[in-house]
Structure formats: structure tokens, C-alpha cells
N, C-alpha and C. Protein backbone atom coordinates (compact mmCIF):
# COMPACT_ATOMS: atom_id res chain seq x y z
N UNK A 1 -45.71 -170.48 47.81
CA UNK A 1 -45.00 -169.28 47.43
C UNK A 1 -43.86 -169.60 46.44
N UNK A 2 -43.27 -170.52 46.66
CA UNK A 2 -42.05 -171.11 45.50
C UNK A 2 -42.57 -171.43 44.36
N UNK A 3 -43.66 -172.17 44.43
CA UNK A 3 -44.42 -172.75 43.26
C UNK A 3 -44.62 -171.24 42.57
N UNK A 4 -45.12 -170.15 43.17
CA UNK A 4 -45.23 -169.23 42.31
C UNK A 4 -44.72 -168.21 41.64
N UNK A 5 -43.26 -168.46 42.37
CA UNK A 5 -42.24 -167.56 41.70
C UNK A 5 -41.70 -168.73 40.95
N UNK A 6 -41.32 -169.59 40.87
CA UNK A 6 -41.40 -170.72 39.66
C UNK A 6 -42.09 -170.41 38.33
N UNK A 7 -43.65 -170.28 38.75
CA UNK A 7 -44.18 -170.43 37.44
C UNK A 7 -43.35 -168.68 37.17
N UNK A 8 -43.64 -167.51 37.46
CA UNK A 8 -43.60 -166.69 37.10
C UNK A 8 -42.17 -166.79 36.39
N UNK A 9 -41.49 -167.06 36.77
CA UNK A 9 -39.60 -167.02 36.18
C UNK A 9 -40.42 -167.81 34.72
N UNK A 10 -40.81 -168.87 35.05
CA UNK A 10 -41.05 -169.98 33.49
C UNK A 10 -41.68 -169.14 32.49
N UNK A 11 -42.72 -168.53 33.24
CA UNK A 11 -43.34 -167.66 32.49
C UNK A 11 -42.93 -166.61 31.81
N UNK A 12 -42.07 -165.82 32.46
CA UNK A 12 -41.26 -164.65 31.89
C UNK A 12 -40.01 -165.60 30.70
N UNK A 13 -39.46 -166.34 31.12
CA UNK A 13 -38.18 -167.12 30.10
C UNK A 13 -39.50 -167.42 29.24
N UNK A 14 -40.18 -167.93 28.90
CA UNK A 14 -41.09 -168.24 27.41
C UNK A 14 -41.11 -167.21 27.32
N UNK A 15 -41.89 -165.83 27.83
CA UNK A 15 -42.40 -164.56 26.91
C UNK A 15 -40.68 -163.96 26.01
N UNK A 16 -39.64 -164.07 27.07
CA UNK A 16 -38.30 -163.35 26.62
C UNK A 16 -37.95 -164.32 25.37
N UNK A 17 -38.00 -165.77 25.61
CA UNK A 17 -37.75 -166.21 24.05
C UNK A 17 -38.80 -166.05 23.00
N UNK A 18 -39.70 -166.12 23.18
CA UNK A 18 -40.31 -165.59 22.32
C UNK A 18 -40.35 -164.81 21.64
N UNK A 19 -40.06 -163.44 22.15
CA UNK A 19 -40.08 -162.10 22.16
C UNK A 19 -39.16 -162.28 20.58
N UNK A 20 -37.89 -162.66 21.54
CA UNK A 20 -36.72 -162.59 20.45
C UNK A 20 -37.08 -163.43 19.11
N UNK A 21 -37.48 -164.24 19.13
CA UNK A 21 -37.88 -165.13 18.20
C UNK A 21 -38.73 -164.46 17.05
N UNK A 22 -39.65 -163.72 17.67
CA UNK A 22 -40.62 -162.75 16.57
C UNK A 22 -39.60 -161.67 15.81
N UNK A 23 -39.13 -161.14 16.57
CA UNK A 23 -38.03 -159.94 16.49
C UNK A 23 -37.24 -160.05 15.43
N UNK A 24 -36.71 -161.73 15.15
CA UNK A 24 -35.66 -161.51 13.92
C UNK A 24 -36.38 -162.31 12.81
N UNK A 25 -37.62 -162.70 13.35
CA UNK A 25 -38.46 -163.52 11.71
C UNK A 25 -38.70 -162.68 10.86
N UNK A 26 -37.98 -163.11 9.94
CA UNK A 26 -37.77 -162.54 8.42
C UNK A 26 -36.56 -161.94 8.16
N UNK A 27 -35.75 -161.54 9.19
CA UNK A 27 -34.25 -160.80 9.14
C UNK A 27 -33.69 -162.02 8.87
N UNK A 28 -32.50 -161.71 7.98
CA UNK A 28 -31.15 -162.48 7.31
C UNK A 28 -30.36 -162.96 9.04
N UNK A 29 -29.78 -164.16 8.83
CA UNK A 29 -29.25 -163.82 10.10
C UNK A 29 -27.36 -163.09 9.84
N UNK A 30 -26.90 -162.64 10.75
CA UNK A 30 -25.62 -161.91 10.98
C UNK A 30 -25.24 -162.25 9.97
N UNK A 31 -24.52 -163.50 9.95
CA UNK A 31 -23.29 -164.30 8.52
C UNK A 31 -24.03 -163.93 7.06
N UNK A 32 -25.45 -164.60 6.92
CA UNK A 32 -26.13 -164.36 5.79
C UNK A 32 -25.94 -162.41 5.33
N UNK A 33 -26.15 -161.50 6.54
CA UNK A 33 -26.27 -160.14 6.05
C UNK A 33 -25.01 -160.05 5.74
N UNK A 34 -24.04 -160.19 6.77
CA UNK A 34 -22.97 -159.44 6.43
C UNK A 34 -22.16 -159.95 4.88
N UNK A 35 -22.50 -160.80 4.75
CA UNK A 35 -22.18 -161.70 3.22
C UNK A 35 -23.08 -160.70 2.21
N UNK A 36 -24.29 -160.16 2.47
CA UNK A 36 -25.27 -159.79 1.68
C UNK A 36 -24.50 -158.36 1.31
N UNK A 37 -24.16 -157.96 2.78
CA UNK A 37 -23.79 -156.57 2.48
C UNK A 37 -22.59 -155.90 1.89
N UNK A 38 -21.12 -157.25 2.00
CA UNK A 38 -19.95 -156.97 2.01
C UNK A 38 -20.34 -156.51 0.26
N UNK A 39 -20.97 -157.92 -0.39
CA UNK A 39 -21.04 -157.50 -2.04
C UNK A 39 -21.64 -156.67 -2.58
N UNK A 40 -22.79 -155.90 -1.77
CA UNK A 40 -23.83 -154.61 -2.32
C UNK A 40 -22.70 -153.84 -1.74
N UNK A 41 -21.99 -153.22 -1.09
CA UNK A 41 -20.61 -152.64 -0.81
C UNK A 41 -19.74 -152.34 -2.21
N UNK A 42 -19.54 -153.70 -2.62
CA UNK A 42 -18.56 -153.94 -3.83
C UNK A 42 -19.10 -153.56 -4.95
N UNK A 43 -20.05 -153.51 -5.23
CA UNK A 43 -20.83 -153.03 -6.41
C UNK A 43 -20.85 -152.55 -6.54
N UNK A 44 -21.15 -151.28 -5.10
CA UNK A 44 -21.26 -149.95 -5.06
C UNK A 44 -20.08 -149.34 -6.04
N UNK A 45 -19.10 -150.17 -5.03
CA UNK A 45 -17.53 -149.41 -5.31
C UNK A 45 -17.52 -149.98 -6.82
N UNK A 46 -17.49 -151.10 -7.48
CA UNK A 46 -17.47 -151.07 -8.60
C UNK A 46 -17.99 -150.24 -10.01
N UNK A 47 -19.55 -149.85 -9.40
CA UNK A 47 -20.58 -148.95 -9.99
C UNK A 47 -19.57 -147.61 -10.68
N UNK A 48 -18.89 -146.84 -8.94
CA UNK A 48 -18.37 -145.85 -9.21
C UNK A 48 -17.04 -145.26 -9.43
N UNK A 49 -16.63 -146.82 -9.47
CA UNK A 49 -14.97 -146.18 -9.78
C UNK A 49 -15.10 -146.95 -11.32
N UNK A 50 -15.55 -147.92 -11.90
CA UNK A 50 -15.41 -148.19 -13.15
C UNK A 50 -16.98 -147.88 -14.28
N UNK A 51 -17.96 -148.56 -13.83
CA UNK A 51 -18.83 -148.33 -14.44
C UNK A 51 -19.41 -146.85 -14.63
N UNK A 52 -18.70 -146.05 -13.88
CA UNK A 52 -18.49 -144.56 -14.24
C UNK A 52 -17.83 -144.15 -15.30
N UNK A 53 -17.04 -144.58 -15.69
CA UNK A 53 -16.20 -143.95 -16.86
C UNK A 53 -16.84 -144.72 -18.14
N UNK A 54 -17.88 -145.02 -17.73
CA UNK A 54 -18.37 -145.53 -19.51
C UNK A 54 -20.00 -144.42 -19.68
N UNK A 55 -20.17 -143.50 -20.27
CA UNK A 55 -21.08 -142.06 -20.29
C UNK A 55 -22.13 -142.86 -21.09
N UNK A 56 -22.24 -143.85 -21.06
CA UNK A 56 -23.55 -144.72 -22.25
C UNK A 56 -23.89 -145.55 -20.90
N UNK A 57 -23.65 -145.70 -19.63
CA UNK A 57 -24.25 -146.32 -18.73
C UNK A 57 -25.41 -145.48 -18.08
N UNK A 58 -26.24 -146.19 -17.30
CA UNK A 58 -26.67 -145.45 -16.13
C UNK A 58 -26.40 -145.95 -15.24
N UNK A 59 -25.80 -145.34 -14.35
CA UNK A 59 -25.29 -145.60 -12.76
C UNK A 59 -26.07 -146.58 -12.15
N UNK A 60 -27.29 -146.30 -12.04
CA UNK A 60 -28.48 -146.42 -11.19
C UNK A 60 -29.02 -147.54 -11.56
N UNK A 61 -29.06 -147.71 -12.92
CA UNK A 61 -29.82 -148.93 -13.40
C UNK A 61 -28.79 -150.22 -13.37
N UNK A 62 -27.35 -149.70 -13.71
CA UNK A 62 -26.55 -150.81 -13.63
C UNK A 62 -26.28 -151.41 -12.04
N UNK A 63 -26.45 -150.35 -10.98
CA UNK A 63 -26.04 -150.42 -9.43
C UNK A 63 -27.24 -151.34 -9.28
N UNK A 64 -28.49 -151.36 -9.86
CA UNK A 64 -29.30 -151.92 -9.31
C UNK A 64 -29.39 -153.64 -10.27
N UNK A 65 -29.05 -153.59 -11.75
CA UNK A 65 -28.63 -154.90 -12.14
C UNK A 65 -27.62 -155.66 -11.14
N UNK A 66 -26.72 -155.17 -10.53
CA UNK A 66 -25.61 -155.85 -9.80
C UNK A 66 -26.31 -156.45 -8.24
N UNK A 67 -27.31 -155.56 -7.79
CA UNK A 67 -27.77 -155.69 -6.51
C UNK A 67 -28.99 -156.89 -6.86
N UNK A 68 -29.72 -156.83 -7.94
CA UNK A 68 -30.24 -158.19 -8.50
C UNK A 68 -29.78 -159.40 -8.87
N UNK A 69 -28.77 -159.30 -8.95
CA UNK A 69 -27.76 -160.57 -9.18
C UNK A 69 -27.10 -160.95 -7.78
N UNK A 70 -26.81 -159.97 -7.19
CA UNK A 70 -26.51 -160.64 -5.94
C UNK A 70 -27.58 -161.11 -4.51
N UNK A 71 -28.28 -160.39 -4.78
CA UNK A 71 -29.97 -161.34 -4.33
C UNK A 71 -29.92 -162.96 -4.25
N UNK A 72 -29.95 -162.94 -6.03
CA UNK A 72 -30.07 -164.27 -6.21
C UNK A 72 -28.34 -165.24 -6.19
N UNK A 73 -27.71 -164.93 -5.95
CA UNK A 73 -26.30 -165.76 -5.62
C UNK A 73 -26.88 -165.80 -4.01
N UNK A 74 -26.86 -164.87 -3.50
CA UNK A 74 -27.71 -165.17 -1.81
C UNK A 74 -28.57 -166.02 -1.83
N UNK A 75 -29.50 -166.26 -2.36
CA UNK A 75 -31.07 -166.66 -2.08
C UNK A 75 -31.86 -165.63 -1.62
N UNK A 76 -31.83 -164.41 -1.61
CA UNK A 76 -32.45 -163.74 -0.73
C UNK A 76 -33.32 -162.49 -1.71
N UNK A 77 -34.13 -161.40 -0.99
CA UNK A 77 -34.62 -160.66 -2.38
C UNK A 77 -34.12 -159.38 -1.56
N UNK A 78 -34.43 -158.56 -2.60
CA UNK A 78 -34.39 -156.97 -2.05
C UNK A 78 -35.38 -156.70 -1.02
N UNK A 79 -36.47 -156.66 -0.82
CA UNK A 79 -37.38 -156.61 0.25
C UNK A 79 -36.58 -157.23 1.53
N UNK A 80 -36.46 -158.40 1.47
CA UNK A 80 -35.57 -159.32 2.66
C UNK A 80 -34.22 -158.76 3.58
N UNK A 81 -33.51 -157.95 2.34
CA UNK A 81 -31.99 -157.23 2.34
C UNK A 81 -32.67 -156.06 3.50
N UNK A 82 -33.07 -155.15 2.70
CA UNK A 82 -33.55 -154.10 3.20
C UNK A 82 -34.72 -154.05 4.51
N UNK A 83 -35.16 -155.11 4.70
CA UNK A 83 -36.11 -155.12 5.83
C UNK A 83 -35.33 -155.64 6.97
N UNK A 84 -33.81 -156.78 6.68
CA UNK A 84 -33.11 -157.13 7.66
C UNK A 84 -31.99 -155.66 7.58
N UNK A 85 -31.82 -155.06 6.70
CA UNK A 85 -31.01 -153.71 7.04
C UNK A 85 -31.82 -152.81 7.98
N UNK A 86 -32.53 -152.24 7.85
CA UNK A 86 -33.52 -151.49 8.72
C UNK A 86 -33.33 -152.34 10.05
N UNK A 87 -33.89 -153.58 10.37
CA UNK A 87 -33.66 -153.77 11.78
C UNK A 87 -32.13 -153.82 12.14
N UNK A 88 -30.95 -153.94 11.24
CA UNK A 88 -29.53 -154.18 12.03
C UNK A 88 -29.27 -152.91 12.33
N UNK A 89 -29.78 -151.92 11.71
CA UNK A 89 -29.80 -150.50 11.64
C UNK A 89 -30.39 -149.86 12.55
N UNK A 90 -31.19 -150.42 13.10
CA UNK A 90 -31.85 -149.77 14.45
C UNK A 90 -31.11 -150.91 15.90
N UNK A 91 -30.42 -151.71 15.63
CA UNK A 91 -29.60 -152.71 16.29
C UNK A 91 -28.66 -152.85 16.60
N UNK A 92 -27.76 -151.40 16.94
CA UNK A 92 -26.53 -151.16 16.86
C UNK A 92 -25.68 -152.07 16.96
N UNK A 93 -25.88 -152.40 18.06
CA UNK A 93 -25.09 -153.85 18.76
C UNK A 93 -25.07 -154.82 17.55
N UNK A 94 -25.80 -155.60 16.80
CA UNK A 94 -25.57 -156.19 16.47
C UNK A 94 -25.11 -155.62 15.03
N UNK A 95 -25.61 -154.84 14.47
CA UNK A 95 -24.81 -154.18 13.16
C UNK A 95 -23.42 -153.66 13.67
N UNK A 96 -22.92 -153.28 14.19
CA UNK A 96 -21.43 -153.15 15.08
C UNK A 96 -21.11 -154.26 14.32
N UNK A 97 -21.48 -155.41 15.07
CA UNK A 97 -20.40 -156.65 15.04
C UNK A 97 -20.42 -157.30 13.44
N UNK A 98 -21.60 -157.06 13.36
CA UNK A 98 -21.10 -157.35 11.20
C UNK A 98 -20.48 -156.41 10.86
N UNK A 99 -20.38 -154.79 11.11
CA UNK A 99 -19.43 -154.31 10.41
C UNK A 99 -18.16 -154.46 10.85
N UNK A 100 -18.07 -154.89 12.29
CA UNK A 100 -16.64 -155.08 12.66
C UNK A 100 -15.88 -156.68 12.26
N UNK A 101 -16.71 -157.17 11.91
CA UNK A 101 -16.26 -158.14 11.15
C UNK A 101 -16.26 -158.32 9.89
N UNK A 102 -16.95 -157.26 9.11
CA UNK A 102 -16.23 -157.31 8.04
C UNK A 102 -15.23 -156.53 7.82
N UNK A 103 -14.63 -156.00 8.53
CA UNK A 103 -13.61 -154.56 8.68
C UNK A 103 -12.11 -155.59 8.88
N UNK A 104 -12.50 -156.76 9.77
CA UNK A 104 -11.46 -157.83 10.17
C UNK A 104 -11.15 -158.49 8.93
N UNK A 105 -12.24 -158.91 8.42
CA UNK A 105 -11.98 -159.75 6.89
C UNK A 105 -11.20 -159.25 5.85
N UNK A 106 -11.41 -157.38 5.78
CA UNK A 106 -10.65 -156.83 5.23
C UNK A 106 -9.12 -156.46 5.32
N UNK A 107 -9.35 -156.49 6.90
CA UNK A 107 -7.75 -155.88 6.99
C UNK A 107 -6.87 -157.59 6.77
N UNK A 108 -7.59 -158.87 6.80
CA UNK A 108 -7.01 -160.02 6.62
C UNK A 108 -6.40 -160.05 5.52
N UNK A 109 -7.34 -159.61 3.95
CA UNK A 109 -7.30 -159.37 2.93
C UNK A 109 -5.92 -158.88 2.77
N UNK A 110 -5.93 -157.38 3.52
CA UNK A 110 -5.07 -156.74 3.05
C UNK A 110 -3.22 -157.07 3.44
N UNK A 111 -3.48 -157.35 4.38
CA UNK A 111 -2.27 -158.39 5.10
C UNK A 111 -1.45 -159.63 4.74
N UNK A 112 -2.66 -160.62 4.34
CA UNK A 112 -2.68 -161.74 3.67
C UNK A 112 -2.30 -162.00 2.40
N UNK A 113 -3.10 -160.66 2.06
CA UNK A 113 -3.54 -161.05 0.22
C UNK A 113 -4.66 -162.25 -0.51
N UNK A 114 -4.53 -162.47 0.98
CA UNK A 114 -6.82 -163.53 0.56
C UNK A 114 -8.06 -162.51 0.09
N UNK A 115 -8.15 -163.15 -0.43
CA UNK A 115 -9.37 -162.57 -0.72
C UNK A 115 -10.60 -162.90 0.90
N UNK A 116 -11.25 -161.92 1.08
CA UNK A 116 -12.23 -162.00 2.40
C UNK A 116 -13.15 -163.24 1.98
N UNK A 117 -13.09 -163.69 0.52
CA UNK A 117 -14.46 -164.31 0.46
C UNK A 117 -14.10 -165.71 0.52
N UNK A 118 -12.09 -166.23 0.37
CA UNK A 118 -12.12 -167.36 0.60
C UNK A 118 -11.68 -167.23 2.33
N UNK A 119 -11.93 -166.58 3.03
CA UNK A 119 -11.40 -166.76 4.17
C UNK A 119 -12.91 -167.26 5.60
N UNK A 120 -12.62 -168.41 5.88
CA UNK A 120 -13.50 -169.25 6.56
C UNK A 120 -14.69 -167.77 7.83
């Protein structure tokens, strides 16, 4: 009888790591997104408070030159971004804690006067 609630516990701890293991293959992990996301953030804001006032741009095409460039300073692609957004997005818990940490980085910023991106 021990022997078989043994195997069963062993058995269930492999299926639960596992589980998780499938779950985030191919998602960015936390540090990597929230790095991914703080600068598609900044772009944004850059897009529309400056690259707005020039009427020979397009918004859209330049928002998306900036989001291609920061891909590749990541290593990462748009497919990758957006397929690990969708799951942090259905992941509250863990999208919480990247946005609440980048919310920390900011108010460091603002306190400090560091910039979030040299701050460890």
C-alpha cells in the first residue's frame, strides 16, 4: 500500500513538472519580457508624443520600425513577444509581477534619477 501511494505522488510530481515545463516553451521568461515590454512601452510613448509632430511620418509604420529594432537588441522576434504576451496576459499572476516591477523600476527612476535600465 505505501509502495503505491509512492509511486502515485512520483507520478503526479513528473506529470505537474512537466505540465509546467510545456506551458512556458516558447514564452520569454519574466526578466526577458518585462525588458521586452518596458521598451515597446517607450516607443509607444515616443511614437506619440514626438514622432507625432512630424505630418510626413506614419505613426504606424514608424511604431512598428522601433518595435523591429527592439526585437533584435532582445534577440527575440515579434511572433515570440506576442505569443509570450498572450500567455502573461491570460497569467495574471505572473503579468502582475512584471508590471509591478516595472512600476518599481520606475518610481526608482523617478526618485533616484537612474535611469530603470542601469538599475540591476
Amino acid at each position: 500500500m505505501i509502495r503505491m501511494i509512492a509511486f502515485f505522488c512520483t507520478v503526479s510530481l513528473l506529470f505537474s513538472c512537466g505540465n509546467k515545463e510545456k506551458q512556458t516553451a516558447g514564452i520569454l521568461k519574466p526578466e526577458k519580457m518585462q525588458a521586452v515590454l518596458w521598451d515597446i512601452i517607450r516607443a509607444d510613448v515616443f511614437t506619440t508624443q514626438y514622432i507625432a509632430r512630424d505630418s510626413s511620418k506614419n505613426l504606424t509604420e514608424e511604431n512598428l520600425k522601433l518595435q523591429q529594432q527592439i526585437f533584435v537588441i532582445h534577440h527575440t522576434s515579434k511572433e515570440e513577444f506576442y505569443r509570450s504576451y498572450s500567455y502573461y496576459k491570460n497569467n495574471s499572476k505572473e503579468m502582475r509581477a512584471i508590471l509591478d516591477s516595472m512600476v518599481s523600476q520606475a518610481d526608482r527612476k523617478r526618485t533616484t534619477g537612474i535611469s530603470p535600465d542601469k538599475i540591476p
